[in-house]
C-alpha atoms as a PDB file:
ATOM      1  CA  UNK A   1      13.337  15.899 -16.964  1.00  0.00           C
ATOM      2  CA  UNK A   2      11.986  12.878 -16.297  1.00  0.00           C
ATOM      3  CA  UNK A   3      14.449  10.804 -13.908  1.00  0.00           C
ATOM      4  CA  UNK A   4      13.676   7.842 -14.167  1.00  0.00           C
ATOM      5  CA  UNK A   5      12.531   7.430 -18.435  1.00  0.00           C
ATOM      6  CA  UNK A   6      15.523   5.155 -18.257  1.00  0.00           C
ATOM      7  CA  UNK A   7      14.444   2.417 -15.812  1.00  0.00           C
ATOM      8  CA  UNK A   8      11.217   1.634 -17.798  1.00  0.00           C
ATOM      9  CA  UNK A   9      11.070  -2.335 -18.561  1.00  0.00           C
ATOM     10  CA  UNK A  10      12.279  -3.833 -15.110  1.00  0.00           C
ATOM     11  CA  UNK A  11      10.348  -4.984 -12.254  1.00  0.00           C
ATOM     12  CA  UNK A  12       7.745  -3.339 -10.304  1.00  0.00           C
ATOM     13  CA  UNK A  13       8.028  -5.291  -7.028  1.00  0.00           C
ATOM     14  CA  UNK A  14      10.898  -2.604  -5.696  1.00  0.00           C
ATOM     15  CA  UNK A  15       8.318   0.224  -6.305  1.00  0.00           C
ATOM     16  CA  UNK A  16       5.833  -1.703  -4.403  1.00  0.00           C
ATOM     17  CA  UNK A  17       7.748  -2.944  -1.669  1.00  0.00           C
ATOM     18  CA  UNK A  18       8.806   0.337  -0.826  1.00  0.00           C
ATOM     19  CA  UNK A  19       5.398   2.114  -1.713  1.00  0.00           C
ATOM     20  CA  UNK A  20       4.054  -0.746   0.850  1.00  0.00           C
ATOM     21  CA  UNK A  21       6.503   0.141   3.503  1.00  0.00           C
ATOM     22  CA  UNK A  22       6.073   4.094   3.256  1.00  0.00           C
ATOM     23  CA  UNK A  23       2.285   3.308   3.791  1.00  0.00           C
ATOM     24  CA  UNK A  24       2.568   1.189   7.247  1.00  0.00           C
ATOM     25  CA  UNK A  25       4.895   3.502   8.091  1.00  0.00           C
ATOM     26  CA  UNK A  26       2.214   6.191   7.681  1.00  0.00           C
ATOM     27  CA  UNK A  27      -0.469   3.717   9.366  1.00  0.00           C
ATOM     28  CA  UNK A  28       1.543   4.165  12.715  1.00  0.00           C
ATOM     29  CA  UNK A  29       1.612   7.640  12.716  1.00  0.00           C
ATOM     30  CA  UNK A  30      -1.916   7.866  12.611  1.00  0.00           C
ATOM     31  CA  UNK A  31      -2.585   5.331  14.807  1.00  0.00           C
ATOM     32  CA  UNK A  32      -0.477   7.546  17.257  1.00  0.00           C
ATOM     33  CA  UNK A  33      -2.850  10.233  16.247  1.00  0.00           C
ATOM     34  CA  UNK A  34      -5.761   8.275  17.406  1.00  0.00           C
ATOM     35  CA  UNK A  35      -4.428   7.272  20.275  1.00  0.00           C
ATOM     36  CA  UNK A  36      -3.847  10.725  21.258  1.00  0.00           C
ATOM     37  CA  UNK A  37      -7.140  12.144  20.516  1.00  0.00           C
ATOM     38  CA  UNK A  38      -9.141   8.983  22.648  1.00  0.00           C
ATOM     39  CA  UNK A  39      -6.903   9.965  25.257  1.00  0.00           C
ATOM     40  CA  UNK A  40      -8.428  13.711  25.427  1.00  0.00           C
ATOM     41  CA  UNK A  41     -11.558  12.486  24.345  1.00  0.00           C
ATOM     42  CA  UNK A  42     -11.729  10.373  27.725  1.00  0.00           C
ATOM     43  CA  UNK A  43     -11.643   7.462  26.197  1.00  0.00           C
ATOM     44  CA  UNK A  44      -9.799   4.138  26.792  1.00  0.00           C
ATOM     45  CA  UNK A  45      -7.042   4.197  24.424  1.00  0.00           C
ATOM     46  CA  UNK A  46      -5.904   1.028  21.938  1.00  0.00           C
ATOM     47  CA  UNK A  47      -3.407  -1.400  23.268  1.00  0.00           C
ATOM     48  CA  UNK A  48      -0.394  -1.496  21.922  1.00  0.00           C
ATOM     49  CA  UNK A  49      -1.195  -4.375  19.314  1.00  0.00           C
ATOM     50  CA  UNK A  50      -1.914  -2.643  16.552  1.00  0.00           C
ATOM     51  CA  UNK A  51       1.260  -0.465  17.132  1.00  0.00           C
ATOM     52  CA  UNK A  52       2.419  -3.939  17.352  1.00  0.00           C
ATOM     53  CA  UNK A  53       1.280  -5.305  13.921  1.00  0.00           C
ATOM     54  CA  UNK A  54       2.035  -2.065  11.927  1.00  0.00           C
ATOM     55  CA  UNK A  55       6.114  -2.555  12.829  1.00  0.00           C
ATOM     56  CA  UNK A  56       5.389  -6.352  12.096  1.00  0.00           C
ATOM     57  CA  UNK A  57       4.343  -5.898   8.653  1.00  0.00           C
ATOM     58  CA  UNK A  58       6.997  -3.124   7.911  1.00  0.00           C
ATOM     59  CA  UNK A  59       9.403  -5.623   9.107  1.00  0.00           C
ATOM     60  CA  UNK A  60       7.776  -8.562   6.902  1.00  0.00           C
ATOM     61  CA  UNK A  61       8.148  -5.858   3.923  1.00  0.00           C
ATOM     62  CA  UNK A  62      12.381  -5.706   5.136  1.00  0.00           C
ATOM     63  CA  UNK A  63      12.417  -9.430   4.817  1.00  0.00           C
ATOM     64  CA  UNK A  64      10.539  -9.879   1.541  1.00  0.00           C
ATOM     65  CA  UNK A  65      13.004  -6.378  -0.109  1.00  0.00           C
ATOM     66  CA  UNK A  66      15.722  -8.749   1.232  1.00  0.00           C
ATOM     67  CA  UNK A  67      15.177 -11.798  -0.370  1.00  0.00           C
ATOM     68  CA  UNK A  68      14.009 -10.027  -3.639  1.00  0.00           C
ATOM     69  CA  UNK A  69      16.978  -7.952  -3.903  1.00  0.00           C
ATOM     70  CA  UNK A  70      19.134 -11.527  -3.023  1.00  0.00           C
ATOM     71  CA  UNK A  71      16.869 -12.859  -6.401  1.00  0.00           C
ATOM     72  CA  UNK A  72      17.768  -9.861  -8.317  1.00  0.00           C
ATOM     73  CA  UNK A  73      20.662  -9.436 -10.666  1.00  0.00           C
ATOM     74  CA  UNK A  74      18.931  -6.215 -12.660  1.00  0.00           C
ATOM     75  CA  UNK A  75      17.242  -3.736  -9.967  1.00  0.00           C
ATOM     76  CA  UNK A  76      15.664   0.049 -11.215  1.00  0.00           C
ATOM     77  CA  UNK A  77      17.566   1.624  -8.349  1.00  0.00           C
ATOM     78  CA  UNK A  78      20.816   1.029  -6.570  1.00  0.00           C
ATOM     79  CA  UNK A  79      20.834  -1.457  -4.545  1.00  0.00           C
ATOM     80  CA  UNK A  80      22.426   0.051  -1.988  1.00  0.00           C
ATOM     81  CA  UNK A  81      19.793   3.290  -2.417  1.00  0.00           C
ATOM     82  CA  UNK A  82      16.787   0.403  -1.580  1.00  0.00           C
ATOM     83  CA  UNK A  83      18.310  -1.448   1.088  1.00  0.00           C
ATOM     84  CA  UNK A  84      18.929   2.579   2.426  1.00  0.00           C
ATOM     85  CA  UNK A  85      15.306   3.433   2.144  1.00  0.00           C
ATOM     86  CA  UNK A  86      13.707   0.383   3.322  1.00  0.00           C
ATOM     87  CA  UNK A  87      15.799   0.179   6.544  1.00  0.00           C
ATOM     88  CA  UNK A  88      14.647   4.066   6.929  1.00  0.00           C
ATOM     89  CA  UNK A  89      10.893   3.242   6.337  1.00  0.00           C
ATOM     90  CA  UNK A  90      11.486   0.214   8.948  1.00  0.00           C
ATOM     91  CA  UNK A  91      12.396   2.272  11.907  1.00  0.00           C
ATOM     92  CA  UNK A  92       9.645   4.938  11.917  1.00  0.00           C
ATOM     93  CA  UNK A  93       6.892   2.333  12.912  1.00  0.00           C
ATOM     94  CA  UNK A  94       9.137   0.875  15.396  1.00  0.00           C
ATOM     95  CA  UNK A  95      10.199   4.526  16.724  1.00  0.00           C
ATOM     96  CA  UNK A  96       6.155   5.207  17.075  1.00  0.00           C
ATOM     97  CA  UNK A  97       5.763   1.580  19.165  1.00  0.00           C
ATOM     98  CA  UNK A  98       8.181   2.190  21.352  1.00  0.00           C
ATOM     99  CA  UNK A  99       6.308   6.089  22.218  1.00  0.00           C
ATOM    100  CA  UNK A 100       3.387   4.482  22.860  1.00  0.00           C
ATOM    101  CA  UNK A 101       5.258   1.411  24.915  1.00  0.00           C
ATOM    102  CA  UNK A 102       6.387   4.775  27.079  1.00  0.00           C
ATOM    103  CA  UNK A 103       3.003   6.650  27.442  1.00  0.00           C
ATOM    104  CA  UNK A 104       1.134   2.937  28.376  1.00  0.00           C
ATOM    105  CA  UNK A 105       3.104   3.008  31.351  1.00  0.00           C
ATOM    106  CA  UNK A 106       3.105   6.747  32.459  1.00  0.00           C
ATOM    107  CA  UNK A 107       2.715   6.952  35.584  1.00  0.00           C
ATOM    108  CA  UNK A 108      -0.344   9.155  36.665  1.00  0.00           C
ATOM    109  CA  UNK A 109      -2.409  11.022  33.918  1.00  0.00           C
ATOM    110  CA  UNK A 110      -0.405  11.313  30.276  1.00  0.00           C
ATOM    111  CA  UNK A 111      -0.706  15.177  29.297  1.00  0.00           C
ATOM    112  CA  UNK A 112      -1.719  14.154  26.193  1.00  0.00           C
ATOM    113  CA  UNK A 113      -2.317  17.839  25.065  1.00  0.00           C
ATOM    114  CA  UNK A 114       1.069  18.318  25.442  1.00  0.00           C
ATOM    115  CA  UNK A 115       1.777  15.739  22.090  1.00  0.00           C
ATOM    116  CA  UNK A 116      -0.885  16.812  20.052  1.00  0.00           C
ATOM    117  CA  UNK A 117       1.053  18.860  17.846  1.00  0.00           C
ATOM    118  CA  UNK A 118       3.974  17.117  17.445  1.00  0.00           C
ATOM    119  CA  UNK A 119       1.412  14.205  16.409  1.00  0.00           C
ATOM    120  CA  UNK A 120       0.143  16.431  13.859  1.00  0.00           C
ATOM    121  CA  UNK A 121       3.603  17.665  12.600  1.00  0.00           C
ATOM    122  CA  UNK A 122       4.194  13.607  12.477  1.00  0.00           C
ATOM    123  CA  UNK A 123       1.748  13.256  10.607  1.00  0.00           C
ATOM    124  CA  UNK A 124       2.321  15.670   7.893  1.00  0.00           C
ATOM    125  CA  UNK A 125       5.666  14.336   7.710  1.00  0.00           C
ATOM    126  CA  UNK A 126       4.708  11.077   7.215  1.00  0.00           C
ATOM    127  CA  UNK A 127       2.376  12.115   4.188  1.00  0.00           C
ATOM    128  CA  UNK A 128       4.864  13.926   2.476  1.00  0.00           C
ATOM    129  CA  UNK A 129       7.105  10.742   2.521  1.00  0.00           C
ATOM    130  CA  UNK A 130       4.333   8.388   1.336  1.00  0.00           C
ATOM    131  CA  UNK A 131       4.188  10.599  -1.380  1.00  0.00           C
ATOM    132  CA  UNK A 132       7.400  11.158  -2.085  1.00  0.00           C
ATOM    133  CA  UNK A 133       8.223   7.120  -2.350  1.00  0.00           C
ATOM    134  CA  UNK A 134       5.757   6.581  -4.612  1.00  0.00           C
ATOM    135  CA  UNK A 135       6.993   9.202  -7.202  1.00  0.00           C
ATOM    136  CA  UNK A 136       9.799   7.021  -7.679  1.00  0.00           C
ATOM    137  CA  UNK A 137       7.690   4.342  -9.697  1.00  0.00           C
ATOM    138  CA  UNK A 138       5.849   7.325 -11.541  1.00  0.00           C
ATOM    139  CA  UNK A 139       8.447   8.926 -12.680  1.00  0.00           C
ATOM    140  CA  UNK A 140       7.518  12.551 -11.903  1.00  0.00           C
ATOM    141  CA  UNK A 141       9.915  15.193 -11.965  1.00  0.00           C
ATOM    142  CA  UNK A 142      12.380  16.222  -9.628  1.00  0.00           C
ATOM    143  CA  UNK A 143      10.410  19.185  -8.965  1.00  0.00           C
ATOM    144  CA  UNK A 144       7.662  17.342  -7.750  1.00  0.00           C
ATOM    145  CA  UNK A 145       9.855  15.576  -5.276  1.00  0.00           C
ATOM    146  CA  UNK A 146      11.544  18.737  -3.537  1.00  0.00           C
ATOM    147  CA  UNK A 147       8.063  20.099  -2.712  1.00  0.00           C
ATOM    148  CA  UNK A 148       7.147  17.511  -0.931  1.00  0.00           C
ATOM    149  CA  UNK A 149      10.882  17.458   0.387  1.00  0.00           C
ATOM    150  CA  UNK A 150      10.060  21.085   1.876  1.00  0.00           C
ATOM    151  CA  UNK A 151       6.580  20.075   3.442  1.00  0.00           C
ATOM    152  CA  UNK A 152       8.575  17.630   5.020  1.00  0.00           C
ATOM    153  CA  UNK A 153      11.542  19.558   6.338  1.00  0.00           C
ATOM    154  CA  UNK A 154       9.188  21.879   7.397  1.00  0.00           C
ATOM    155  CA  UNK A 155       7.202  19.441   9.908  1.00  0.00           C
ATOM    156  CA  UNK A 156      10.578  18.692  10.872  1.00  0.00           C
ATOM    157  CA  UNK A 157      11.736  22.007  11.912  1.00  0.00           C
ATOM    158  CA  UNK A 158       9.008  22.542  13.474  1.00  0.00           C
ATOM    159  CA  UNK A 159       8.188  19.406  15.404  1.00  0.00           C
ATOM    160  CA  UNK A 160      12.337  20.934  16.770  1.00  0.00           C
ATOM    161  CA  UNK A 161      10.403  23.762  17.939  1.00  0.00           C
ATOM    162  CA  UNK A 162       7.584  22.484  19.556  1.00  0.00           C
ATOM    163  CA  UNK A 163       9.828  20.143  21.578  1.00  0.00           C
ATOM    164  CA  UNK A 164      12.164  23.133  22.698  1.00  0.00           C
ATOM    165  CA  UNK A 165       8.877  24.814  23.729  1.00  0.00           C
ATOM    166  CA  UNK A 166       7.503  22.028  25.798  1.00  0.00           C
ATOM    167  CA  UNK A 167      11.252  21.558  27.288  1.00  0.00           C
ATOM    168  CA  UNK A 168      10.855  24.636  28.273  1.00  0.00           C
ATOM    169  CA  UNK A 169       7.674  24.735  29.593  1.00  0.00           C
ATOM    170  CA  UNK A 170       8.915  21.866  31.970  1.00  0.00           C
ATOM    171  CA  UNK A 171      11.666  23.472  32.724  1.00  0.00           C
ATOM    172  CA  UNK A 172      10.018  26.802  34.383  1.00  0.00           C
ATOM    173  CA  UNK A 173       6.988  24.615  35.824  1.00  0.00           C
ATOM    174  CA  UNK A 174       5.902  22.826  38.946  1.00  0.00           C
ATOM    175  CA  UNK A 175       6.696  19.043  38.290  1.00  0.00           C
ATOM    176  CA  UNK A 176       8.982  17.145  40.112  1.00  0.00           C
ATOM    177  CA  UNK A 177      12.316  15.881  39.179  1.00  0.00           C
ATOM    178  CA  UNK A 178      11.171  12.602  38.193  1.00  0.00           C
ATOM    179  CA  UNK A 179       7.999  13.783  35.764  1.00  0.00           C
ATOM    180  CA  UNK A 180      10.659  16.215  34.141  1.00  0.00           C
ATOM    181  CA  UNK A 181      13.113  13.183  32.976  1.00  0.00           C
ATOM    182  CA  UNK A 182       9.892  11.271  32.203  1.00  0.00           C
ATOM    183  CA  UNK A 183       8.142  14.171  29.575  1.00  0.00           C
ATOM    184  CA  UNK A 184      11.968  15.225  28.569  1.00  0.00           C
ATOM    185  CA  UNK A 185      12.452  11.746  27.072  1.00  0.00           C
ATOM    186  CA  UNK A 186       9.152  10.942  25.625  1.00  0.00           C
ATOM    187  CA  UNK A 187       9.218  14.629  24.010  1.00  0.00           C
ATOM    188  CA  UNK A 188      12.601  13.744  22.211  1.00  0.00           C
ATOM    189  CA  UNK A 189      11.234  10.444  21.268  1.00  0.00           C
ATOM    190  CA  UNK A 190       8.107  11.171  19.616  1.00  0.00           C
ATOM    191  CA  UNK A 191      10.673  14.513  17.904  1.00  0.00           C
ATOM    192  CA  UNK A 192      12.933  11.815  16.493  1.00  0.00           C
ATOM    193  CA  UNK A 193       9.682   9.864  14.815  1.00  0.00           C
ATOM    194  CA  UNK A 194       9.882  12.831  12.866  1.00  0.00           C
ATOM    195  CA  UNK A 195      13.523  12.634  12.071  1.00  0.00           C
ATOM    196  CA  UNK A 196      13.121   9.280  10.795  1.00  0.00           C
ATOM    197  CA  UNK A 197      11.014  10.761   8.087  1.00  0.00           C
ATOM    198  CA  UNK A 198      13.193  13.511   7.450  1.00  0.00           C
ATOM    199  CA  UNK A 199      15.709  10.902   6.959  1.00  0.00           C
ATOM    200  CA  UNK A 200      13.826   8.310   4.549  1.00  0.00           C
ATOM    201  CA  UNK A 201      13.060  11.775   2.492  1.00  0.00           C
ATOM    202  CA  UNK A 202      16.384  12.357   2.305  1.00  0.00           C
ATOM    203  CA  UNK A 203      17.417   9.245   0.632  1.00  0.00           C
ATOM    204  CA  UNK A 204      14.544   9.984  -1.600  1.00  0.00           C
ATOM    205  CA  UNK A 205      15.513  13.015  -2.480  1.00  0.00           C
ATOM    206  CA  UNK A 206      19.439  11.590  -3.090  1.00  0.00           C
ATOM    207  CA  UNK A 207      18.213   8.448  -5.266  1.00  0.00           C
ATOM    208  CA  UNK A 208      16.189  11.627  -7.305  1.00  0.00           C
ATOM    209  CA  UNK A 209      18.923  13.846  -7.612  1.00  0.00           C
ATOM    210  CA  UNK A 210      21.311  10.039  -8.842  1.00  0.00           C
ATOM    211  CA  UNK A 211      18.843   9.967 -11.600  1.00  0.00           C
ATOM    212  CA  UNK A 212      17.769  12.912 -12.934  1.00  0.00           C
END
């Protein structure tokens, strides 16, 4: 069925608010990748203002979904369901700043191998969700949704065991006490990036399910 036949006729600028936000939100996990893969490459690395910008626009997107939803008596989701999402999409750009805030000060040489697939599992996550928001204006069917739901659980699950394999790495290794606490931390930071995707999907997947 298509979920959301019945919304046809009201305003676009949820859709591409939201569409918007999933797409910066995307932009800073590649720009993680990138700054990863200058990092093996030798090179010097971006600064952080472009990390800086991305969670600047996403949070110029929060304030423009807040004053239209304050404008808006009819909206083609729940309210509640786009504030939901929108906060979501927010905090993945600002999860990926403060990573790279972390690795710019790093005392000594950043293993950057040692990120490189979680970045990728980030990535993929981040994909799926861009997707996945933007099937809400097309009105695809639910079907369409859960697969890229799975994709993204998947990255999830796995970016789990990738940290739990690096933790363990650390744990049976030859750094010190302080470089353990250091890569311990940034490994469950740049792990949670991918949680806030998992999450956003989520809601995605409930506003889906609300219409269908």
């Amino acid at each position: 069925m298509n979920f959301l036949t019945k919304l046809s006729g009201k305003s676009d600028v949820f859709f591409d608010l939201l569409e918007e936000g999933a797409q910066e939100a995307k932009a800073s996990v590649d720009l993680f990748a990138q700054f990863l893969k200058q990092m093996d490459e030798g090179k010097q690395p971006a600064g952080l203002d472009d990390f800086i910008q991305a969670r600047r626009k996403e949070k110029r997107i929060r304030h423009l979904m807040t004053e239209a939803l304050s404008r808006s008596f009819i909206t083609p989701l729940d309210r509640e369901d786009i504030e939901a999402l929108s906060v979501a999409l927010y905090r993945i750009p600002k999860q990926v700043e403060k990573i790279v805030e972390r690795l710019s000060i790093y005392p000594g040489r950043v293993p950057h191998e040692m990120f490189s697939r979680q970045a990728q599992l980030m990535s993929q996550a981040a994909e799926a969700l861009a997707f996945m928001v933007k099937q809400l204006r097309q009105g695809t069917t639910l079907d369409s949704i859960r697969e890229a739901n799975d994709r993204l659980q998947f990255a999830e699950g796995e970016a789990d065991k990738v940290m739990l394999e690096q933790l363990k790495g650390l744990y049976s290794g030859p750094c010190d006490a302080k470089e353990l606490v250091i890569l311990q931390k940034l490994f469950e930071m740049v792990e949670q990036a991918v949680d806030r995707c998992r999450n956003a999907g989520n809601i995605v997947v409930q506003v889906a399910l609300k219409h269908s």
